[in-house]
PDB file of N, CA and C in Angstrom:
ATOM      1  N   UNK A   1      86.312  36.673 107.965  1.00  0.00           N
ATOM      2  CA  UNK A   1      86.411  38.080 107.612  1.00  0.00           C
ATOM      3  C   UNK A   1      87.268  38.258 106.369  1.00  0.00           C
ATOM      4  N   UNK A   2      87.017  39.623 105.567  1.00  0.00           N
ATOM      5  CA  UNK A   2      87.925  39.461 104.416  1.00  0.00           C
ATOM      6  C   UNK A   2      88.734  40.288 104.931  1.00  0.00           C
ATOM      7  N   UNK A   3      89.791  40.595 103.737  1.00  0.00           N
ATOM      8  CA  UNK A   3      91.169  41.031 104.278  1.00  0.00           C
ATOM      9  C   UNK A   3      90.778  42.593 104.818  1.00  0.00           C
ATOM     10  N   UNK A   4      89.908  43.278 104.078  1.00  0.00           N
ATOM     11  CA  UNK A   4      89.628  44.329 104.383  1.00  0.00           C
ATOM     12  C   UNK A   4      89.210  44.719 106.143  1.00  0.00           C
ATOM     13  N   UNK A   5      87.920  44.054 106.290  1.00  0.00           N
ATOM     14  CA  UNK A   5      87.542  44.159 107.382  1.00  0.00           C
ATOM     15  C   UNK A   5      88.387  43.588 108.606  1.00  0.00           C
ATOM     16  N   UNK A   6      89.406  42.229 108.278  1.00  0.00           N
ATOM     17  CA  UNK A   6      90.370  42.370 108.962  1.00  0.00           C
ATOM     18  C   UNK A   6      91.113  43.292 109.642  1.00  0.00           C
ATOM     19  N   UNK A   7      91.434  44.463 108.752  1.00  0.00           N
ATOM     20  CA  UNK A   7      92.220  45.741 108.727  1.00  0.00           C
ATOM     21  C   UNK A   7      91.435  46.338 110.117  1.00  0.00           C
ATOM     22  N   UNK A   8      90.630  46.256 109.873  1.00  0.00           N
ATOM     23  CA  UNK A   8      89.109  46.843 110.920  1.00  0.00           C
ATOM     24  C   UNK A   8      89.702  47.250 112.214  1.00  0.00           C
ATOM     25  N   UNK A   9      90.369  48.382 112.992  1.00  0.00           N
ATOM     26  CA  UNK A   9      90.862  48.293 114.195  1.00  0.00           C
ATOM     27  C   UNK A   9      89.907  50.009 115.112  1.00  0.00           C
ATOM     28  N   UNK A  10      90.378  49.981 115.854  1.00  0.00           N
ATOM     29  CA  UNK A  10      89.905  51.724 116.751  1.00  0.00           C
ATOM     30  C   UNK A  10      90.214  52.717 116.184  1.00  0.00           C
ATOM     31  N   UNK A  11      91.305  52.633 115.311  1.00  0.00           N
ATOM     32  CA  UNK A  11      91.623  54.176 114.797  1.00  0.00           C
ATOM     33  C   UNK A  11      91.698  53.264 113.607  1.00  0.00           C
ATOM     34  N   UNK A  12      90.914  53.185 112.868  1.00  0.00           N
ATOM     35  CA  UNK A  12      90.576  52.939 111.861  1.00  0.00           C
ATOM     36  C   UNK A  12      89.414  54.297 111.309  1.00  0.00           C
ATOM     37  N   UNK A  13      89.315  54.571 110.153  1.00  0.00           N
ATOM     38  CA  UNK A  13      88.378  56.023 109.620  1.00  0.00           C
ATOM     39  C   UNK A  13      87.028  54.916 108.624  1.00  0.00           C
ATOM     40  N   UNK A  14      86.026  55.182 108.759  1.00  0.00           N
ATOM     41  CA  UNK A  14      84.853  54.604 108.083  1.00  0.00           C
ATOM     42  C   UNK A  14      84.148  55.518 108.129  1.00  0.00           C
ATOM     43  N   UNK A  15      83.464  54.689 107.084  1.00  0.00           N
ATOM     44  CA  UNK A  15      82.815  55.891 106.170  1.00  0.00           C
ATOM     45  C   UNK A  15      81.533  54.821 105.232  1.00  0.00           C
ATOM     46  N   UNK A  16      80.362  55.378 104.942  1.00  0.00           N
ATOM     47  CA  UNK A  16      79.357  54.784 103.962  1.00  0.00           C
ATOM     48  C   UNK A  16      79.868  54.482 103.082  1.00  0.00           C
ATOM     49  N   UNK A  17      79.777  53.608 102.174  1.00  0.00           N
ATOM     50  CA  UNK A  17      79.545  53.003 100.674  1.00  0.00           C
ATOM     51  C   UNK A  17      78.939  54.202  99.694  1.00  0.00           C
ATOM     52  N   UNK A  18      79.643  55.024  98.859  1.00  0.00           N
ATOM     53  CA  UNK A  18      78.639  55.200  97.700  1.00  0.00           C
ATOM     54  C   UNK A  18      77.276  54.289  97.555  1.00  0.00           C
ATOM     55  N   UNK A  19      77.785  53.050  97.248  1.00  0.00           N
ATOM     56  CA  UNK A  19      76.671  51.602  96.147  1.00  0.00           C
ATOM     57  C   UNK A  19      75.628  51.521  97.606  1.00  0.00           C
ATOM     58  N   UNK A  20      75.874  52.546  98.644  1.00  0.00           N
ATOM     59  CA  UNK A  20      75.022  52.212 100.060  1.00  0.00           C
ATOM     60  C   UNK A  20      73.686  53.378  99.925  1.00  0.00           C
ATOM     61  N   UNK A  21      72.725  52.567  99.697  1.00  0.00           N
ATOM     62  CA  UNK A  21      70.979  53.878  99.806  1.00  0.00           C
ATOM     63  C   UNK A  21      70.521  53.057 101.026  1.00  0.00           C
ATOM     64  N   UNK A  22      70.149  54.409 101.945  1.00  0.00           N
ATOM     65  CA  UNK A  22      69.578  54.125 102.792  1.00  0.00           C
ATOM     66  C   UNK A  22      68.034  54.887 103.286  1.00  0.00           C
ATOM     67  N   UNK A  23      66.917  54.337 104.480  1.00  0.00           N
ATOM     68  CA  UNK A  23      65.924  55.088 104.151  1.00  0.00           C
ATOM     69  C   UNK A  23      65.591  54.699 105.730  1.00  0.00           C
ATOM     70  N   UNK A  24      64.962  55.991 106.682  1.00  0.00           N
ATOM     71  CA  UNK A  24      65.022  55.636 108.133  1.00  0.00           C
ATOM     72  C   UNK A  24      63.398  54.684 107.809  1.00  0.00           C
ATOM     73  N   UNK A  25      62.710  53.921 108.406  1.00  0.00           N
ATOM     74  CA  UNK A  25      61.798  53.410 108.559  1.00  0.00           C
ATOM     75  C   UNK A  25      61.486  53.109 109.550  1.00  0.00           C
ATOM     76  N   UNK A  26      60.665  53.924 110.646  1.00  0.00           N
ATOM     77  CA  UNK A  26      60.130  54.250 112.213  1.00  0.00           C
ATOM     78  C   UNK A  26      61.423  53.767 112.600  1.00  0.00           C
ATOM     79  N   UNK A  27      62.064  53.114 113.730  1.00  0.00           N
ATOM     80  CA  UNK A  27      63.319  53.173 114.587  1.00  0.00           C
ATOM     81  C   UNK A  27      64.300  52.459 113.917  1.00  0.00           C
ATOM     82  N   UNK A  28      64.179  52.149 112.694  1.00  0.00           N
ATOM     83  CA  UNK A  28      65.757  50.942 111.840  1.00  0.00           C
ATOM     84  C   UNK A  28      65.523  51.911 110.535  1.00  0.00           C
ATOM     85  N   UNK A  29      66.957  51.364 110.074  1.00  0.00           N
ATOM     86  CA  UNK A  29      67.517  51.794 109.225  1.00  0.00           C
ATOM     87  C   UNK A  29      67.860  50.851 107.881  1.00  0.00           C
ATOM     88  N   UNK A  30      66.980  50.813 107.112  1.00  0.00           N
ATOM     89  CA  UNK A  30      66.892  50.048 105.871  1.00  0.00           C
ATOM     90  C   UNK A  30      67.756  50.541 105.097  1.00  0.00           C
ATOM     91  N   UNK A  31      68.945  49.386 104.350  1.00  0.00           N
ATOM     92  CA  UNK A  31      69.852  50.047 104.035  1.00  0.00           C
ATOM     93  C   UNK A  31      70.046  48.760 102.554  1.00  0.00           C
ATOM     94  N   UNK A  32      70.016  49.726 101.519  1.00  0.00           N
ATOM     95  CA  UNK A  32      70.132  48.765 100.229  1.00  0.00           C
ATOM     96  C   UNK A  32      71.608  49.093  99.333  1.00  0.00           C
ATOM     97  N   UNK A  33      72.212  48.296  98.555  1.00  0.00           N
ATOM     98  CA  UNK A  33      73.482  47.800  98.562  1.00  0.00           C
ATOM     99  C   UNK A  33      72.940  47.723  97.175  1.00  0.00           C
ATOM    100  N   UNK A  34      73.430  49.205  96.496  1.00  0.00           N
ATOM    101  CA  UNK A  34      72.984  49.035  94.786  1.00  0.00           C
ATOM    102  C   UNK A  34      73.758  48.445  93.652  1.00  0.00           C
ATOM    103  N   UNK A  35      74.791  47.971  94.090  1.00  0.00           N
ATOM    104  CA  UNK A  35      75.816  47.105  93.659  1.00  0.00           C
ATOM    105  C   UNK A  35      75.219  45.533  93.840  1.00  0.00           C
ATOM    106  N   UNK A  36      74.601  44.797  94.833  1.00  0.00           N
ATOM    107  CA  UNK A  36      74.267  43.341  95.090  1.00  0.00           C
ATOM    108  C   UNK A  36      72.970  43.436  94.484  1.00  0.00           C
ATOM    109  N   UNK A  37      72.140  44.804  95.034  1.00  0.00           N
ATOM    110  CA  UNK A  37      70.769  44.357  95.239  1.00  0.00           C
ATOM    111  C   UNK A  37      70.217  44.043  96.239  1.00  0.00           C
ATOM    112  N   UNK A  38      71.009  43.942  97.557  1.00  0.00           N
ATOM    113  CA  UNK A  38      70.687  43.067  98.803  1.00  0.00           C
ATOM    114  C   UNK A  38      70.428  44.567  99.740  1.00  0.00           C
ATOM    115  N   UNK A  39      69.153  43.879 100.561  1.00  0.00           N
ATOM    116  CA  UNK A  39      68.513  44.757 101.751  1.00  0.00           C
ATOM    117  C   UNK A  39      69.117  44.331 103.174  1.00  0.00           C
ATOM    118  N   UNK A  40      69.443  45.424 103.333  1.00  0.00           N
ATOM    119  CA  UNK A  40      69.875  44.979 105.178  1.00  0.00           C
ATOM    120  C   UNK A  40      69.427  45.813 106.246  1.00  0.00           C
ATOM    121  N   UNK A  41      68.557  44.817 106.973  1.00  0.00           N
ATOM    122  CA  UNK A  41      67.914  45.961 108.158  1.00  0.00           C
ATOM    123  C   UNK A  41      68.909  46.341 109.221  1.00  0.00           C
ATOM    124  N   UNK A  42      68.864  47.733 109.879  1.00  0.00           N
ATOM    125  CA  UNK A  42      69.466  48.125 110.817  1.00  0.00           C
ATOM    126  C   UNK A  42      68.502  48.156 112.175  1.00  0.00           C
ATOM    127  N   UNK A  43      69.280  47.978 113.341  1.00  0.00           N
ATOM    128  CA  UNK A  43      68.262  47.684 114.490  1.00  0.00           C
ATOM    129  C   UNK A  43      68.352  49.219 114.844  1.00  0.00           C
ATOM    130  N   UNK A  44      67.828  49.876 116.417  1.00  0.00           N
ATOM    131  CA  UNK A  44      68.240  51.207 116.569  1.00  0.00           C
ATOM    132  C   UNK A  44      69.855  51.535 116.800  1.00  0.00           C
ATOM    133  N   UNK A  45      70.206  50.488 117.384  1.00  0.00           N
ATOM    134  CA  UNK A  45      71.915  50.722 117.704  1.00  0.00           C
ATOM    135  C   UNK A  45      72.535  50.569 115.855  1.00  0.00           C
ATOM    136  N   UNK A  46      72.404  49.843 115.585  1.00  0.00           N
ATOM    137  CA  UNK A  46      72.934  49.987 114.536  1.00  0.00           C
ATOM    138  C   UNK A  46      72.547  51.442 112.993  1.00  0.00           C
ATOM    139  N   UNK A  47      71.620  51.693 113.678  1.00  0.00           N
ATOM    140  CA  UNK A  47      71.200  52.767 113.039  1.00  0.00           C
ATOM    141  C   UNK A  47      71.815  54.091 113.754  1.00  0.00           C
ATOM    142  N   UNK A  48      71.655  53.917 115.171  1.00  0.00           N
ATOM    143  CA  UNK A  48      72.668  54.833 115.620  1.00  0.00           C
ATOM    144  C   UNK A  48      74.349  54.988 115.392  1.00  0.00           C
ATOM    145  N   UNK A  49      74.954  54.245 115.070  1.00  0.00           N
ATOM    146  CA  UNK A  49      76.134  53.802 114.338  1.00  0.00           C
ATOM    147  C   UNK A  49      76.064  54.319 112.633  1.00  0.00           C
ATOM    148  N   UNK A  50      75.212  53.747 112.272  1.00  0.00           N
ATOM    149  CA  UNK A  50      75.142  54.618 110.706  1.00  0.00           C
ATOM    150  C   UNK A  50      75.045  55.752 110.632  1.00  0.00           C
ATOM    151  N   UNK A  51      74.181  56.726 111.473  1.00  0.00           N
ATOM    152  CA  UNK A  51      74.230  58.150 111.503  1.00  0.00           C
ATOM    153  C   UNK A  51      75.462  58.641 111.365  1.00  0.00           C
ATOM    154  N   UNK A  52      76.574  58.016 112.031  1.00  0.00           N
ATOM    155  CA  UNK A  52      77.522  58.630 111.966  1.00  0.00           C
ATOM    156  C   UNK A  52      78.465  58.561 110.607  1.00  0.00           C
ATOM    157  N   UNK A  53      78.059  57.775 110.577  1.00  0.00           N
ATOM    158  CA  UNK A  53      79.028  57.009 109.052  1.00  0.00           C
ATOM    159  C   UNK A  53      79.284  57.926 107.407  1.00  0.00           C
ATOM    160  N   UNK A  54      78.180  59.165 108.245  1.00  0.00           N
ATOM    161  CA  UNK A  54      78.056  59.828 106.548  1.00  0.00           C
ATOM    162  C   UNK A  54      79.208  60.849 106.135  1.00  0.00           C
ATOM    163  N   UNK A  55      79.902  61.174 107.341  1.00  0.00           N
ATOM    164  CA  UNK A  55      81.091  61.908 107.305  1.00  0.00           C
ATOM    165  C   UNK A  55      82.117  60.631 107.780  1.00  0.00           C
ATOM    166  N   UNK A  56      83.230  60.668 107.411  1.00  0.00           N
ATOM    167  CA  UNK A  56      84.281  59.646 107.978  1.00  0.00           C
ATOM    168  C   UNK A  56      84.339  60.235 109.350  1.00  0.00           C
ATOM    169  N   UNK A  57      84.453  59.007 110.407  1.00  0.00           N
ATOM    170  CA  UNK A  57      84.782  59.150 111.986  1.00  0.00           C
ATOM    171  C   UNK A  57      85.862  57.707 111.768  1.00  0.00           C
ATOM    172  N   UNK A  58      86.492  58.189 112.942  1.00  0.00           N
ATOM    173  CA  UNK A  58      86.968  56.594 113.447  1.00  0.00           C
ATOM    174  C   UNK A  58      86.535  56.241 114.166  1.00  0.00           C
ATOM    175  N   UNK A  59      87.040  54.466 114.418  1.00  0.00           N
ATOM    176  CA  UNK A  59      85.880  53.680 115.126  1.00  0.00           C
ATOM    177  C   UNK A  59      85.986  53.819 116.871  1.00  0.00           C
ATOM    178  N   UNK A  60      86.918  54.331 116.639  1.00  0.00           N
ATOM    179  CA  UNK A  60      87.278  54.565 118.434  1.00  0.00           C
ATOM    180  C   UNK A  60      86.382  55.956 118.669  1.00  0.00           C
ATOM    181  N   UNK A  61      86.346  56.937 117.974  1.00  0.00           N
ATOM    182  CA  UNK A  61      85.045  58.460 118.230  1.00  0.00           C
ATOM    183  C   UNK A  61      83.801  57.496 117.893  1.00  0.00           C
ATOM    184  N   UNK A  62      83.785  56.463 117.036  1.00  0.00           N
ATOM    185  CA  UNK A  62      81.809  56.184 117.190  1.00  0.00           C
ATOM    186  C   UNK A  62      81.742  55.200 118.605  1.00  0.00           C
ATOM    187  N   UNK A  63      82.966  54.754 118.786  1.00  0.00           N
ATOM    188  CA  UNK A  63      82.667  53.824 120.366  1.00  0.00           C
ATOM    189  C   UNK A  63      82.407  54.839 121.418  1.00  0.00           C
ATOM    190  N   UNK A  64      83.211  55.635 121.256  1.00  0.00           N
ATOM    191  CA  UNK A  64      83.350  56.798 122.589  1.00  0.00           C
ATOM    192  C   UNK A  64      81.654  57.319 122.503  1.00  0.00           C
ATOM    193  N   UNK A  65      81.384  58.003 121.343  1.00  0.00           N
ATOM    194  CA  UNK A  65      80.168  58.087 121.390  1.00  0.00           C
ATOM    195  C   UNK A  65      79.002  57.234 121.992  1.00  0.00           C
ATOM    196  N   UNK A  66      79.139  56.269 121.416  1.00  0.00           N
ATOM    197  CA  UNK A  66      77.979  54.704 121.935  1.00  0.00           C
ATOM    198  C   UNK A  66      77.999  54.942 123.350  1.00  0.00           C
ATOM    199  N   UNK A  67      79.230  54.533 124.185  1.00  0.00           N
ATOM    200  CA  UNK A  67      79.235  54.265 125.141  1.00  0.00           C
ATOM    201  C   UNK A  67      79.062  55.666 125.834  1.00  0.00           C
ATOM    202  N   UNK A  68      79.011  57.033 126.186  1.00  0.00           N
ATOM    203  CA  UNK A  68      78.786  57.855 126.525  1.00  0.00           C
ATOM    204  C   UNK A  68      76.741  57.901 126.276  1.00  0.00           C
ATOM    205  N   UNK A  69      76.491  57.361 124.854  1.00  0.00           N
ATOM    206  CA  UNK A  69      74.848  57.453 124.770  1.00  0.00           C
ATOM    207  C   UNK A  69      74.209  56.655 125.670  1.00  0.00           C
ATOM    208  N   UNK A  70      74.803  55.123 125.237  1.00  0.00           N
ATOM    209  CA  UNK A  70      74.286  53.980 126.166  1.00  0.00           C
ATOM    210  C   UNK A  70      74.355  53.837 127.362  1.00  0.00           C
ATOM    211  N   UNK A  71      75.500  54.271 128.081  1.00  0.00           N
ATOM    212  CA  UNK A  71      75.831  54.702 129.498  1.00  0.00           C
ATOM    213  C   UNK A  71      76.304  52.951 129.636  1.00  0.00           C
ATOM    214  N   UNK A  72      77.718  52.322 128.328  1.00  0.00           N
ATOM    215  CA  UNK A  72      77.780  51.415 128.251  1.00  0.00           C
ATOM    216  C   UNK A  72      79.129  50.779 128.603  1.00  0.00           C
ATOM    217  N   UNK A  73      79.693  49.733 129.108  1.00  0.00           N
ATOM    218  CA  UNK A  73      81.219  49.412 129.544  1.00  0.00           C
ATOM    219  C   UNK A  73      81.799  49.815 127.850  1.00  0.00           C
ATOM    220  N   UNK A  74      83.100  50.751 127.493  1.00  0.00           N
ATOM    221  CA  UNK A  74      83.645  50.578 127.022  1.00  0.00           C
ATOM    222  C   UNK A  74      84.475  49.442 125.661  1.00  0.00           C
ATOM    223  N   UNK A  75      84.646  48.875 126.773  1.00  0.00           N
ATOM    224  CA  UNK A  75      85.116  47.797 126.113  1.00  0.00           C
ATOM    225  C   UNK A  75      84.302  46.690 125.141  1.00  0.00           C
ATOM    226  N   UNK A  76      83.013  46.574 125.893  1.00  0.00           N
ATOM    227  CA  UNK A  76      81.984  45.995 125.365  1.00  0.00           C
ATOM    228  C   UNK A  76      81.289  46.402 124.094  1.00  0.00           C
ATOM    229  N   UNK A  77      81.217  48.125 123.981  1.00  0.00           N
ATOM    230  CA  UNK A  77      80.813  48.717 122.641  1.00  0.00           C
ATOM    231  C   UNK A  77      81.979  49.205 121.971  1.00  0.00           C
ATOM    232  N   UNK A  78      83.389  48.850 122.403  1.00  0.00           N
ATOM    233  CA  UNK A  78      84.723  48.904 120.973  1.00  0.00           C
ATOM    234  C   UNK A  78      84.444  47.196 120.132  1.00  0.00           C
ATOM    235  N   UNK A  79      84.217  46.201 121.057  1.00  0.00           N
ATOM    236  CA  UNK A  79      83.871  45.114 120.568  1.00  0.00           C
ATOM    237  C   UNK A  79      82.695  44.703 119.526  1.00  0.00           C
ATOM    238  N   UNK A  80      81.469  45.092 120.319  1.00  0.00           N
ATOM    239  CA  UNK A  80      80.416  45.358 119.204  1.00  0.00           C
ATOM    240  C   UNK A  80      80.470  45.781 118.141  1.00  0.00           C
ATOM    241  N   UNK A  81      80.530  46.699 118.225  1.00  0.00           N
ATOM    242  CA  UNK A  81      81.018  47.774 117.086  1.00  0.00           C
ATOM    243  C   UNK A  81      81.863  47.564 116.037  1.00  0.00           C
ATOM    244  N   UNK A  82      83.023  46.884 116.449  1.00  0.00           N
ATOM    245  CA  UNK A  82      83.938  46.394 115.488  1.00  0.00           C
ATOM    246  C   UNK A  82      83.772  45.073 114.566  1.00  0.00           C
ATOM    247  N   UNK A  83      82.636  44.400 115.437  1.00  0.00           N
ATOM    248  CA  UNK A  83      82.053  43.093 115.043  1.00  0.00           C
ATOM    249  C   UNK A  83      81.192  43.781 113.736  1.00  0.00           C
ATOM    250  N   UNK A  84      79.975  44.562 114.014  1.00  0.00           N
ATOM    251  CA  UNK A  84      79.189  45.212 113.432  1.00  0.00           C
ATOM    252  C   UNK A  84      80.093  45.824 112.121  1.00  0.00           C
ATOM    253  N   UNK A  85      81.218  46.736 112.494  1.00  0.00           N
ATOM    254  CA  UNK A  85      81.149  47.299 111.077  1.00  0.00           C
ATOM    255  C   UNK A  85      82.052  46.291 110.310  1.00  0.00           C
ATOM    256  N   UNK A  86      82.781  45.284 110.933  1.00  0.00           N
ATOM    257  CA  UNK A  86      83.513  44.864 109.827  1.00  0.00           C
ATOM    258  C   UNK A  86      82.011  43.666 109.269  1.00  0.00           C
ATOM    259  N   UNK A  87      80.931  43.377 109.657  1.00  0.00           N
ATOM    260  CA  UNK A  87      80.244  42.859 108.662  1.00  0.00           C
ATOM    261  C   UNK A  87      79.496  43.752 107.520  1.00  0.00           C
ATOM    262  N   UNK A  88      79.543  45.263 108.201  1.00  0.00           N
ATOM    263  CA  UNK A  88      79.317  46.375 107.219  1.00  0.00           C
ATOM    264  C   UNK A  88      79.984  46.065 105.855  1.00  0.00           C
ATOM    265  N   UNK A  89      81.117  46.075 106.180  1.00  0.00           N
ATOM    266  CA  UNK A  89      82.501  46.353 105.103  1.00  0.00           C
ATOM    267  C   UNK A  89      82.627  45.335 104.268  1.00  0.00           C
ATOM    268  N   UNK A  90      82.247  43.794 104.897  1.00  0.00           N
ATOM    269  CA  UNK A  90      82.214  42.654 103.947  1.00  0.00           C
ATOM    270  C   UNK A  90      81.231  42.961 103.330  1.00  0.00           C
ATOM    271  N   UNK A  91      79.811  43.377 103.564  1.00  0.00           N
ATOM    272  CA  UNK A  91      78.906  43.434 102.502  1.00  0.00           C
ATOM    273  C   UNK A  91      78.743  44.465 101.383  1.00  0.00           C
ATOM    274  N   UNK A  92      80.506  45.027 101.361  1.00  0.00           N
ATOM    275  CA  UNK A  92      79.973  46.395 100.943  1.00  0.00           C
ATOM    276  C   UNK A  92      79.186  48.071 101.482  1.00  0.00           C
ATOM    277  N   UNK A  93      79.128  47.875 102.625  1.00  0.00           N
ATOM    278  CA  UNK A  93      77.899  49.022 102.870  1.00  0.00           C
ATOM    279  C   UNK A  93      78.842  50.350 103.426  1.00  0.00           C
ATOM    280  N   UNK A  94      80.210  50.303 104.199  1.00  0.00           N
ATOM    281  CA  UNK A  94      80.924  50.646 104.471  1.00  0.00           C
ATOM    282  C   UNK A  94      81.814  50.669 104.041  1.00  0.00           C
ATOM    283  N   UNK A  95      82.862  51.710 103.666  1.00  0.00           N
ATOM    284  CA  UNK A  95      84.497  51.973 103.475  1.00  0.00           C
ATOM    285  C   UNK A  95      85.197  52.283 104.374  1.00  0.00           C
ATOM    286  N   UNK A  96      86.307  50.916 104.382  1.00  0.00           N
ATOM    287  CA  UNK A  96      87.353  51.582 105.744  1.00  0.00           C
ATOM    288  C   UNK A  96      88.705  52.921 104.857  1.00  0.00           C
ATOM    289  N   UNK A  97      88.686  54.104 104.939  1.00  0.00           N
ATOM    290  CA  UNK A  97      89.083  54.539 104.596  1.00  0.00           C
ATOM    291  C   UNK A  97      90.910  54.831 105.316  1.00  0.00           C
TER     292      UNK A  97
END
């Protein structure tokens, strides 16, 4: 992980990338990185996670969320989640604000 996404914790605030275009395509979320050039598909969970991303939340309100949608253990989607966005943040696609 880089130092950034290190930082990566529950009350942490994230937020989209400017250099981040994204475009829904039937249930994922195609998301291009106009700074690399590089395409990254989103699955539905992870697209459900980006929805939120366009206003800053912290990562503990998008877990609370998940797990209230998914009807999911807690703990299991603060983990995910944190896995997920700090590979957001290394690629650029996310700002931990």
């Amino acid at each position: 992980m880089t130092k950034e996404s290190s930082s990566l914790d529950l009350t942490s605030k994230v937020r989209t990338s400017p250099d981040a275009f994204f475009s829904q395509v039937s249930n994922e979320i195609v998301v291009l990185n106009l700074e690399t050039g590089c395409y990254h598909s989103l699955d539905p969970i992870g697209a459900a996670i980006w929805s939120t991303l366009a206003t800053s939340h912290s990562v503990e309100e998008i877990c609370a969320g998940l797990s209230k949608d998914y009807k999911a253990a807690p703990e299991t989607v603060q983990a995910d989640t944190l896995e997920f966005l700090g590979k957001l943040v290394e690629r650029g696609l996310v700002i931990v604000d």
